[in-house]
PDB file of N, CA and C in Angstrom:
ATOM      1  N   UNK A   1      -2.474   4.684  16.908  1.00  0.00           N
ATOM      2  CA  UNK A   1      -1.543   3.883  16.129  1.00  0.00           C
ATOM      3  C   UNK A   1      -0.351   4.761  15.772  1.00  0.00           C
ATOM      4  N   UNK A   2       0.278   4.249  16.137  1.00  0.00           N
ATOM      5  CA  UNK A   2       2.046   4.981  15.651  1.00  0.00           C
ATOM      6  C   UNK A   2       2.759   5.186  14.183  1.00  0.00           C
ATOM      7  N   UNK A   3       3.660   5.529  13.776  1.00  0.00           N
ATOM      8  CA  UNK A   3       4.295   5.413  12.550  1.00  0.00           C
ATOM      9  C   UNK A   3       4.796   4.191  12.052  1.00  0.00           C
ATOM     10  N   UNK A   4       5.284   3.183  12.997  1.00  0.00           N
ATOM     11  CA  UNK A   4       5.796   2.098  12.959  1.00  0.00           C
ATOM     12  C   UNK A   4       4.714   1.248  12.249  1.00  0.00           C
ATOM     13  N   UNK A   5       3.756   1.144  13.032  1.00  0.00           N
ATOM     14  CA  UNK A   5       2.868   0.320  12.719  1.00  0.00           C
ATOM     15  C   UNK A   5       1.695   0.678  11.071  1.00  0.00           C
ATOM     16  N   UNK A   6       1.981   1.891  10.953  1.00  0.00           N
ATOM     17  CA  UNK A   6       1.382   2.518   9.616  1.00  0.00           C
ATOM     18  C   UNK A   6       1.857   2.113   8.584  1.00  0.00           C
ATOM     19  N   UNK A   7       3.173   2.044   9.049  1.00  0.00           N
ATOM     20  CA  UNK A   7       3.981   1.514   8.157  1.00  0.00           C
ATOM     21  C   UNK A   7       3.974   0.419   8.143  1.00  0.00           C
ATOM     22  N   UNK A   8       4.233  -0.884   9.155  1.00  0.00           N
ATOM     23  CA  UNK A   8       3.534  -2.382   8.206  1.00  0.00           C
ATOM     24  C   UNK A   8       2.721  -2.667   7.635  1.00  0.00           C
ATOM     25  N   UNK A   9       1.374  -1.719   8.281  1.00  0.00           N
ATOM     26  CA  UNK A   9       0.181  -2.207   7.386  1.00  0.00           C
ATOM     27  C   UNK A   9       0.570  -2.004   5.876  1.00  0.00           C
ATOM     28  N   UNK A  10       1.121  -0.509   5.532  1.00  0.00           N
ATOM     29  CA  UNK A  10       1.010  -0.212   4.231  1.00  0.00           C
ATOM     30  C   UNK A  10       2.224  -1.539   3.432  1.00  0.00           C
ATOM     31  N   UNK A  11       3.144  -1.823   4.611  1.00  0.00           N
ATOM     32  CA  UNK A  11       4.007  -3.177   4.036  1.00  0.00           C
ATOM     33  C   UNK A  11       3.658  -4.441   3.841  1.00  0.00           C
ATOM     34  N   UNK A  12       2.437  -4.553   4.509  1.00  0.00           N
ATOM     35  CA  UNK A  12       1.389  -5.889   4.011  1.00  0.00           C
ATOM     36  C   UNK A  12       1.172  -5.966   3.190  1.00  0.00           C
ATOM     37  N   UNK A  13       0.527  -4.217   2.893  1.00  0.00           N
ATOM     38  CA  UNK A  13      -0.004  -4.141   1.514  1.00  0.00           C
ATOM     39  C   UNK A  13       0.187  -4.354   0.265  1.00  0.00           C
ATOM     40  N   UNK A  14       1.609  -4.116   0.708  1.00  0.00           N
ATOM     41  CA  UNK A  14       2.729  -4.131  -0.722  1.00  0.00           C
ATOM     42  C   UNK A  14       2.569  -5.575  -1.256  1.00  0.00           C
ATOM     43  N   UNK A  15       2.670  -6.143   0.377  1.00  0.00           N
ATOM     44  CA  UNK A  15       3.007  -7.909  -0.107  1.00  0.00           C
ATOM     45  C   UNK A  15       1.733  -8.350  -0.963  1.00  0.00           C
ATOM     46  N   UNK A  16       0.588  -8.408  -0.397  1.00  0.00           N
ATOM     47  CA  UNK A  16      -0.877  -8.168  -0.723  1.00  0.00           C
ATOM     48  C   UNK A  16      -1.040  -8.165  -2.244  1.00  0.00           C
ATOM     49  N   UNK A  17      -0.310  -6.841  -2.771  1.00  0.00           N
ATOM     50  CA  UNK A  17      -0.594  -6.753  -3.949  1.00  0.00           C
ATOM     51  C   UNK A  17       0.671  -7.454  -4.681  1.00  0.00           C
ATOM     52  N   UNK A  18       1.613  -7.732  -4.054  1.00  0.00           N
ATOM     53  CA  UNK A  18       2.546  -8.489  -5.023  1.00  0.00           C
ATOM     54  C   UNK A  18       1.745 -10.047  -5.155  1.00  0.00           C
ATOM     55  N   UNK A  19       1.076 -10.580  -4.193  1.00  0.00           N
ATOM     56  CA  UNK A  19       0.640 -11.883  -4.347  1.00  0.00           C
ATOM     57  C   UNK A  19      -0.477 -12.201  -5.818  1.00  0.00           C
ATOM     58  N   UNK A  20      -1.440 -10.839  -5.568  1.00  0.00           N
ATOM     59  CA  UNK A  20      -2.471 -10.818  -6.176  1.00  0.00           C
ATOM     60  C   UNK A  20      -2.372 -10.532  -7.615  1.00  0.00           C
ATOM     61  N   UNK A  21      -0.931  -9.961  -8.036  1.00  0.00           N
ATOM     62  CA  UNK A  21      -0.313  -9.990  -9.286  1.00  0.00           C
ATOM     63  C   UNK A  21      -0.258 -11.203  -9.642  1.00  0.00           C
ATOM     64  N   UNK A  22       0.716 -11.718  -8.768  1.00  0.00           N
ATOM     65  CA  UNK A  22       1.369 -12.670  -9.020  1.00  0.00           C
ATOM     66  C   UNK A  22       0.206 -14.249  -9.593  1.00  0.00           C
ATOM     67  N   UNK A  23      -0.941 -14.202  -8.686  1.00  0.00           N
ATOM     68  CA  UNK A  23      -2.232 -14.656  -9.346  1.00  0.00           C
ATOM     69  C   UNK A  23      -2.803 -13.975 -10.650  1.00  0.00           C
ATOM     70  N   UNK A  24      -3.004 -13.011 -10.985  1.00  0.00           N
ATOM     71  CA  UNK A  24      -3.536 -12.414 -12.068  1.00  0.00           C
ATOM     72  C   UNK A  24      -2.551 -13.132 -13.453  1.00  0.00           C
ATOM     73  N   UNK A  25      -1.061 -12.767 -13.219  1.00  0.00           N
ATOM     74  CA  UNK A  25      -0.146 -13.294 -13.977  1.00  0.00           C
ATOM     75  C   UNK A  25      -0.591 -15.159 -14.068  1.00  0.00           C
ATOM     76  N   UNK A  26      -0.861 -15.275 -13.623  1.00  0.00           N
ATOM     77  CA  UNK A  26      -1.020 -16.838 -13.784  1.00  0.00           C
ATOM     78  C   UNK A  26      -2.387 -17.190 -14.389  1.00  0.00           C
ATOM     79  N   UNK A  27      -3.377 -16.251 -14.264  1.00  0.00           N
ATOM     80  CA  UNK A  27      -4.340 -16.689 -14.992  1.00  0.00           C
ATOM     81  C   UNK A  27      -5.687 -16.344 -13.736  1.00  0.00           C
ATOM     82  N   UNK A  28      -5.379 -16.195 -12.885  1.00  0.00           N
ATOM     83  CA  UNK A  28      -6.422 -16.338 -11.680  1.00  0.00           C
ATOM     84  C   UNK A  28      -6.921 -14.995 -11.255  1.00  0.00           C
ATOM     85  N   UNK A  29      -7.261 -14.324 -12.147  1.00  0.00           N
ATOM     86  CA  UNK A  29      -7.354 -13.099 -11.809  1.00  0.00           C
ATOM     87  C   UNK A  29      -9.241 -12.883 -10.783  1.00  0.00           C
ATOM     88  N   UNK A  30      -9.051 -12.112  -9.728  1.00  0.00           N
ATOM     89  CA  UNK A  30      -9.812 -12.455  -8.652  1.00  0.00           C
ATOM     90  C   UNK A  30     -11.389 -11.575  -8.737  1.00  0.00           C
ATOM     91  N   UNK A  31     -10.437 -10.063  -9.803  1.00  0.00           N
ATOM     92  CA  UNK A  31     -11.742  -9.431  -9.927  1.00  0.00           C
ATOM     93  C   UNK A  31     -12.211  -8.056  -9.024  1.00  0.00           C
ATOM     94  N   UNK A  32     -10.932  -8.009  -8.402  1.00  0.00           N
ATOM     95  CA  UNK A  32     -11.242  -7.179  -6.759  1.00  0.00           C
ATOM     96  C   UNK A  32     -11.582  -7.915  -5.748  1.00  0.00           C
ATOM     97  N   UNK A  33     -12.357  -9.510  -5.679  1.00  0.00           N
ATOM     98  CA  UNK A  33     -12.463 -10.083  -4.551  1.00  0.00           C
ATOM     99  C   UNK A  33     -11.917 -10.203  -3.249  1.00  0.00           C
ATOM    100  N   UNK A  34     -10.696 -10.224  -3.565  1.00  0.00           N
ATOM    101  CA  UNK A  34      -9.793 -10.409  -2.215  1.00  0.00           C
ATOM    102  C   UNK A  34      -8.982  -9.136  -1.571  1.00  0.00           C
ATOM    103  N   UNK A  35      -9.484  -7.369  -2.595  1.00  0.00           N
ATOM    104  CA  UNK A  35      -9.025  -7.303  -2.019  1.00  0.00           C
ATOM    105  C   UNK A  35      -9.541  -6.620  -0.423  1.00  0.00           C
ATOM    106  N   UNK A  36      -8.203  -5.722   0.011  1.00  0.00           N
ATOM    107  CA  UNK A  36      -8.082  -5.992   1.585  1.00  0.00           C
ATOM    108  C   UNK A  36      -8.739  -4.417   2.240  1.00  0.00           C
ATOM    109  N   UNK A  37      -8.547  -3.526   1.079  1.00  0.00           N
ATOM    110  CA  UNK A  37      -8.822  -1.946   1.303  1.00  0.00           C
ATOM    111  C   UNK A  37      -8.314  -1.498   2.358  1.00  0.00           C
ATOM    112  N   UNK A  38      -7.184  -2.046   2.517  1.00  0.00           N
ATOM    113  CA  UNK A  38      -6.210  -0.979   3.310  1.00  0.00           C
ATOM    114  C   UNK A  38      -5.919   0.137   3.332  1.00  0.00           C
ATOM    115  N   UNK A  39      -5.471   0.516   2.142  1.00  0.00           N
ATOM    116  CA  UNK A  39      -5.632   2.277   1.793  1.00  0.00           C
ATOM    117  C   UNK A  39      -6.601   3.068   2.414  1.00  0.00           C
ATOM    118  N   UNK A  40      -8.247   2.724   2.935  1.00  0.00           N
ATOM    119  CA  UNK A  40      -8.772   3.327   3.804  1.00  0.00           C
ATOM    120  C   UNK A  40      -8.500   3.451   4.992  1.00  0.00           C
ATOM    121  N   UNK A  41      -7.946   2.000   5.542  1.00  0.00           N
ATOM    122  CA  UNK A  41      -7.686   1.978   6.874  1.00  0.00           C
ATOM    123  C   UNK A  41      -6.293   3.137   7.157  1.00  0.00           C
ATOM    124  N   UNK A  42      -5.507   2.855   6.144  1.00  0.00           N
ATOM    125  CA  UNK A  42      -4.425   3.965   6.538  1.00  0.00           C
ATOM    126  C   UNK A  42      -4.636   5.744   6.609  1.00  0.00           C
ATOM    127  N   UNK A  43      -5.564   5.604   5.685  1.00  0.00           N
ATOM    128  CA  UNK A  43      -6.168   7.250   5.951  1.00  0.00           C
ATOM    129  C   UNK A  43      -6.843   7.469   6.847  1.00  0.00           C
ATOM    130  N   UNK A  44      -7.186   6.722   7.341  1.00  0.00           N
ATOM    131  CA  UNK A  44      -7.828   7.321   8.400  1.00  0.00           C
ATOM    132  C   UNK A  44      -7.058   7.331   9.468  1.00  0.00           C
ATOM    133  N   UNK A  45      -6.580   6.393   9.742  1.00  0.00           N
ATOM    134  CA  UNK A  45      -5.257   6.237  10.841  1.00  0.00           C
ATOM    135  C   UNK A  45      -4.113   7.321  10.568  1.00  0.00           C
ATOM    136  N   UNK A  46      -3.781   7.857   9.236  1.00  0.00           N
ATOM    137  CA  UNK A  46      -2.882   9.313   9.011  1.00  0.00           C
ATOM    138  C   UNK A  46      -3.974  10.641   9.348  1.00  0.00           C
ATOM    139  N   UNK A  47      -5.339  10.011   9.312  1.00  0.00           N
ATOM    140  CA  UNK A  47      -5.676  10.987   9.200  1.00  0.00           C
ATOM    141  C   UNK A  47      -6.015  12.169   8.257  1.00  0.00           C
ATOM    142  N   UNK A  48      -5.996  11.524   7.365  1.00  0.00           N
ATOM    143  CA  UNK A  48      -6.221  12.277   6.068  1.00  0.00           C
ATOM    144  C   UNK A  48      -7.868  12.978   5.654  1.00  0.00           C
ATOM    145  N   UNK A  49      -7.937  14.015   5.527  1.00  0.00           N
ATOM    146  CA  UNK A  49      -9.060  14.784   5.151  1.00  0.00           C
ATOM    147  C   UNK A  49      -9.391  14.393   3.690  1.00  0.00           C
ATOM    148  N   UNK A  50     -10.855  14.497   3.460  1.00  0.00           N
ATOM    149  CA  UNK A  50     -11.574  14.100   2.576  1.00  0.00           C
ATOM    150  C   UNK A  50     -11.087  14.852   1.047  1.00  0.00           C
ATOM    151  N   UNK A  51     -10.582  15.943   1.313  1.00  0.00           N
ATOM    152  CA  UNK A  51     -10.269  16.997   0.018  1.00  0.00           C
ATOM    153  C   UNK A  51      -8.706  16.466  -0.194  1.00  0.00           C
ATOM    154  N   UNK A  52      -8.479  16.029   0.172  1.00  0.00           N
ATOM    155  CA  UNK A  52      -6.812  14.936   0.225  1.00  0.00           C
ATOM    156  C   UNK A  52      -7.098  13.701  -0.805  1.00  0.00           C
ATOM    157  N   UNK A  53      -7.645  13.021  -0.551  1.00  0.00           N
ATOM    158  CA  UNK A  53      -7.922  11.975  -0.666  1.00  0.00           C
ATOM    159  C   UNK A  53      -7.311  11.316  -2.370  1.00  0.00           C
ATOM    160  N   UNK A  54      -7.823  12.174  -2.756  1.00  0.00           N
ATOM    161  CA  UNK A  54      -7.105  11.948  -5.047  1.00  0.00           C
ATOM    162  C   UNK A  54      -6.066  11.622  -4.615  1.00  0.00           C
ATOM    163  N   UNK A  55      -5.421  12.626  -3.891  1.00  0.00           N
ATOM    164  CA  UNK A  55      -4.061  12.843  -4.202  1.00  0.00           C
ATOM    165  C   UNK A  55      -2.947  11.780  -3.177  1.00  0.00           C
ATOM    166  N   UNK A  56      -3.978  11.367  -2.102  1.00  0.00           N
ATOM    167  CA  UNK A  56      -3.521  10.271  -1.241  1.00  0.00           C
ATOM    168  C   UNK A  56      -3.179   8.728  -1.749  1.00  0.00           C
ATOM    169  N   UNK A  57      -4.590   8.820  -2.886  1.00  0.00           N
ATOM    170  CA  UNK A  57      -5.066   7.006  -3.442  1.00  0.00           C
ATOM    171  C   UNK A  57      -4.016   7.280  -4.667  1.00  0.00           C
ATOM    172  N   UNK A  58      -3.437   8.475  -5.107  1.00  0.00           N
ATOM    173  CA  UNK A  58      -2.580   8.168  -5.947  1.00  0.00           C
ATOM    174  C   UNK A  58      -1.507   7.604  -5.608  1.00  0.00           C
ATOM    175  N   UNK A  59      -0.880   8.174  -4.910  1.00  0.00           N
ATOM    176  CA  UNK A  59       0.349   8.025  -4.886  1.00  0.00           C
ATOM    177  C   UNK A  59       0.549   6.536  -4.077  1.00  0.00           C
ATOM    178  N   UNK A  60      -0.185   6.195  -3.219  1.00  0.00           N
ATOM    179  CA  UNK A  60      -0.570   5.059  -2.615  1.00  0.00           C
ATOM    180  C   UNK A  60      -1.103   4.012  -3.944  1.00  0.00           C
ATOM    181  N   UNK A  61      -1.747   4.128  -4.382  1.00  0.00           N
ATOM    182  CA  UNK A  61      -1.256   2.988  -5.779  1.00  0.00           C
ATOM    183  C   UNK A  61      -0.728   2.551  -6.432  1.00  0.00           C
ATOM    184  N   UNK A  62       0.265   3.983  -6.713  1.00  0.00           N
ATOM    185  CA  UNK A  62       1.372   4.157  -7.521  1.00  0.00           C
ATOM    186  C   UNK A  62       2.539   3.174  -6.299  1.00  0.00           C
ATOM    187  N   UNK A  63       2.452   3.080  -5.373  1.00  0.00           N
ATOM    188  CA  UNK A  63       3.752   2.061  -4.653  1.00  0.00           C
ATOM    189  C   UNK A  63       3.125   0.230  -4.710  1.00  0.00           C
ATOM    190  N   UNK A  64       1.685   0.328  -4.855  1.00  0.00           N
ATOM    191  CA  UNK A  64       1.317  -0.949  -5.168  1.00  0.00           C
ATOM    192  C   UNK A  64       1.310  -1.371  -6.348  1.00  0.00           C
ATOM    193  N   UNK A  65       1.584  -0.672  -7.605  1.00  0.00           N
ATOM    194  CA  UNK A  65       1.595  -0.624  -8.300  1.00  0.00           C
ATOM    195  C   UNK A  65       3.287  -1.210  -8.820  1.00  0.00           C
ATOM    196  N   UNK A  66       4.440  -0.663  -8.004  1.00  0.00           N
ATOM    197  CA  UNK A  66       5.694  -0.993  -8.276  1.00  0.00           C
ATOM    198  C   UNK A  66       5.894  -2.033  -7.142  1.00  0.00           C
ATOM    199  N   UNK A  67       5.233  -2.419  -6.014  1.00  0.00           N
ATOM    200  CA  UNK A  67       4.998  -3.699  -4.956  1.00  0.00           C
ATOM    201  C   UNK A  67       5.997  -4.935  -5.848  1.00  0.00           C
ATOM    202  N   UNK A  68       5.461  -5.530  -7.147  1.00  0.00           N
ATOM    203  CA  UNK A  68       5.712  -6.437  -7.624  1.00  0.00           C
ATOM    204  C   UNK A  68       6.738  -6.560  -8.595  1.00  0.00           C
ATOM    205  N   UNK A  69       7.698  -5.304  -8.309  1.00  0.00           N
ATOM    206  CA  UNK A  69       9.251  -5.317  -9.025  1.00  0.00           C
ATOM    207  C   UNK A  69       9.926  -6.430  -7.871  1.00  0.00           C
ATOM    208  N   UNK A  70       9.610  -6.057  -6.482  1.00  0.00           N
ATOM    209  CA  UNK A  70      10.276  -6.797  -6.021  1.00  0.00           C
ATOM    210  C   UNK A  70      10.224  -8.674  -5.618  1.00  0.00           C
ATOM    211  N   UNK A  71      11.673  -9.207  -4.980  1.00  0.00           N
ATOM    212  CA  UNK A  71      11.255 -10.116  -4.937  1.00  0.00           C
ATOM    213  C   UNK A  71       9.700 -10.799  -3.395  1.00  0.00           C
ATOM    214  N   UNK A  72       9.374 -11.308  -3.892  1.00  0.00           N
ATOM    215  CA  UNK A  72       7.747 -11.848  -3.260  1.00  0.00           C
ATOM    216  C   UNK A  72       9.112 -12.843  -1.945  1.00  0.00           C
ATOM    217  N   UNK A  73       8.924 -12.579  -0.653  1.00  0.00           N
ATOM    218  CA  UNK A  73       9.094 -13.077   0.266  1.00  0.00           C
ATOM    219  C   UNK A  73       8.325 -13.108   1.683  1.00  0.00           C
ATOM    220  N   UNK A  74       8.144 -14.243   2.530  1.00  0.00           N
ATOM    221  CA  UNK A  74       7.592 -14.694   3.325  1.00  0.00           C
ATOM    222  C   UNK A  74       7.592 -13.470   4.232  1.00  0.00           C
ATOM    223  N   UNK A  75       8.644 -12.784   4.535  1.00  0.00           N
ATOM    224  CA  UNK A  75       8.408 -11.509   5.758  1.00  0.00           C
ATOM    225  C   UNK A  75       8.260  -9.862   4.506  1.00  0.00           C
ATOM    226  N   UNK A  76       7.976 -10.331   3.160  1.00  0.00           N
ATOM    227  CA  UNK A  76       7.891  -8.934   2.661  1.00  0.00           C
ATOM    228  C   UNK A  76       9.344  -8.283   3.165  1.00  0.00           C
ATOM    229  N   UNK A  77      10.541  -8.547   3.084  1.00  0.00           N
ATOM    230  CA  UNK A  77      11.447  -7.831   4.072  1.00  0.00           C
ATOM    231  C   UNK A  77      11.620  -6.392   3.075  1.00  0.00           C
ATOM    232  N   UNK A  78      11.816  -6.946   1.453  1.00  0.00           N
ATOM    233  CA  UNK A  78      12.427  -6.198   0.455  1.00  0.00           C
ATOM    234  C   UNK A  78      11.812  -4.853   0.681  1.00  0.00           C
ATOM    235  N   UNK A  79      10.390  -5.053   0.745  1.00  0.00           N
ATOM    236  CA  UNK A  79       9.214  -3.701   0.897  1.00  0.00           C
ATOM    237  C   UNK A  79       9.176  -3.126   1.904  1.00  0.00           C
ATOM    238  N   UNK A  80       9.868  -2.959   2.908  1.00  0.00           N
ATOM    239  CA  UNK A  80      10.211  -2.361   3.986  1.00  0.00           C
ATOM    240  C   UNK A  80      10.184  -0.677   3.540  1.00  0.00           C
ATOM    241  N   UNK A  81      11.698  -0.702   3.212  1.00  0.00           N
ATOM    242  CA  UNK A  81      12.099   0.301   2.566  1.00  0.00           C
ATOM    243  C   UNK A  81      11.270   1.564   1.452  1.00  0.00           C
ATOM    244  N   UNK A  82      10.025   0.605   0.859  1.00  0.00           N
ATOM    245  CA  UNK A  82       9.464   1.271   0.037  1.00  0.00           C
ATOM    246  C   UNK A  82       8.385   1.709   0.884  1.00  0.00           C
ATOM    247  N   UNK A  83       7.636   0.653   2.129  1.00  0.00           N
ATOM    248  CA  UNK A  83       6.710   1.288   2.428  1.00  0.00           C
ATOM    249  C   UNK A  83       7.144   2.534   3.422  1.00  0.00           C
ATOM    250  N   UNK A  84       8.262   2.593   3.984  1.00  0.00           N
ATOM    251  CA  UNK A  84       8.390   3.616   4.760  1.00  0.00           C
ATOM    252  C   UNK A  84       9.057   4.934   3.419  1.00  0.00           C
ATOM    253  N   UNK A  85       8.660   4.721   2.199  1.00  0.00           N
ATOM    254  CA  UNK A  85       9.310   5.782   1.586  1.00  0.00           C
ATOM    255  C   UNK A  85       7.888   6.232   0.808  1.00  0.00           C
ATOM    256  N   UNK A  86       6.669   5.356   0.834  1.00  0.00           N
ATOM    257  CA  UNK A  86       5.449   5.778   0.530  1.00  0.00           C
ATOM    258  C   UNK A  86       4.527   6.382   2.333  1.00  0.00           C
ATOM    259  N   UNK A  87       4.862   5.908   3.096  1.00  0.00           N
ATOM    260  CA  UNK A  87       4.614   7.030   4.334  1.00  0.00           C
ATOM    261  C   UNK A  87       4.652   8.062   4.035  1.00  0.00           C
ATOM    262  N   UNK A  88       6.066   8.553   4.195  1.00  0.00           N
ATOM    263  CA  UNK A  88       6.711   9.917   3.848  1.00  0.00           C
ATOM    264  C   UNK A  88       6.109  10.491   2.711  1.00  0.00           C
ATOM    265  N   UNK A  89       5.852   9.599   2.139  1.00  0.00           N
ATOM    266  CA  UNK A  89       5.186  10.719   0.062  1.00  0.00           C
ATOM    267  C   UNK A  89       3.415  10.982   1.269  1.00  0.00           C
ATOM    268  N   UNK A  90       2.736  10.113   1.406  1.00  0.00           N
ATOM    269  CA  UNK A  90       1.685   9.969   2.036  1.00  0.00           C
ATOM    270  C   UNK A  90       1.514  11.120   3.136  1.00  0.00           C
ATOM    271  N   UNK A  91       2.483  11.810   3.722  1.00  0.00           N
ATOM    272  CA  UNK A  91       2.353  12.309   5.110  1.00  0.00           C
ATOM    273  C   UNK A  91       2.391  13.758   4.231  1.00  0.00           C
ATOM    274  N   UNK A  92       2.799  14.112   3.212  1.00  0.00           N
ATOM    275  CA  UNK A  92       2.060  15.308   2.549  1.00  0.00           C
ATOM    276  C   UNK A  92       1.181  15.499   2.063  1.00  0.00           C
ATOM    277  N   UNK A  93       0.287  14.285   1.941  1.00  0.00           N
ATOM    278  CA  UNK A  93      -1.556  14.535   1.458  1.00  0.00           C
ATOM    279  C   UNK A  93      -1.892  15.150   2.927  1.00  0.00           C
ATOM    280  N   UNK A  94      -0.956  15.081   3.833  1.00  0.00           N
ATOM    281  CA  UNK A  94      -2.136  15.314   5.081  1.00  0.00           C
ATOM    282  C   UNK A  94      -1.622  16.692   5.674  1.00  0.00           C
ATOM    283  N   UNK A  95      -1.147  17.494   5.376  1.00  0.00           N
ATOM    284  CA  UNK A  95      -0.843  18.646   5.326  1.00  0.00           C
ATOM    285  C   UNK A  95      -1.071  19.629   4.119  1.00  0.00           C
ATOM    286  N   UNK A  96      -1.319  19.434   3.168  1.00  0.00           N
ATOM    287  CA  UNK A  96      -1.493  20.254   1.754  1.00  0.00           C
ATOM    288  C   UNK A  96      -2.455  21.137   2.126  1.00  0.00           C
TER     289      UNK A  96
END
């Protein structure tokens, strides 16, 4: 899997968690049910070593975490930008 594609997943993700706010805010809060655990799939696909890992799920939360400043659209376009700027934070858990 390439960079390109690391990067949508983690831009799904964004969307993902902007939706699942966006339910919680309304009252529907799911509980963890739905979610998708992407964050594993991307470590492993970066490649990230096990002694990484704190410091990976942080900072990788911390962008799902700000996911839902933006506006919620059908192609996620807004989160583009962020997920390829949480790559880059991400691609130094895997070198440290």
């Amino acid at each position: 899997m390439n960079k390109s594609q690391i990067i949508h997943l983690i831009q799904q993700d964004l969307k993902h968690s902007q939706l699942t706010e966006a339910l919680r805010n309304l009252g529907l809060d799911d509980g963890g049910l739905y979610s998708l655990d992407l964050i594993s799939l991307v470590a492993q696909l970066m490649q990230v070593r096990p002694e990484h890992m704190e410091n990976f799920t942080e900072i990788y939360g911390s962008y799902l975490d700000k996911a839902n400043q933006f506006p919620i659209t059908y192609l996620g376009e807004y989160l583009l930008p962020m997920a390829e700027e949480c790559y880059l934070q991400l691609l130094c858990c895997k070198d440290v």
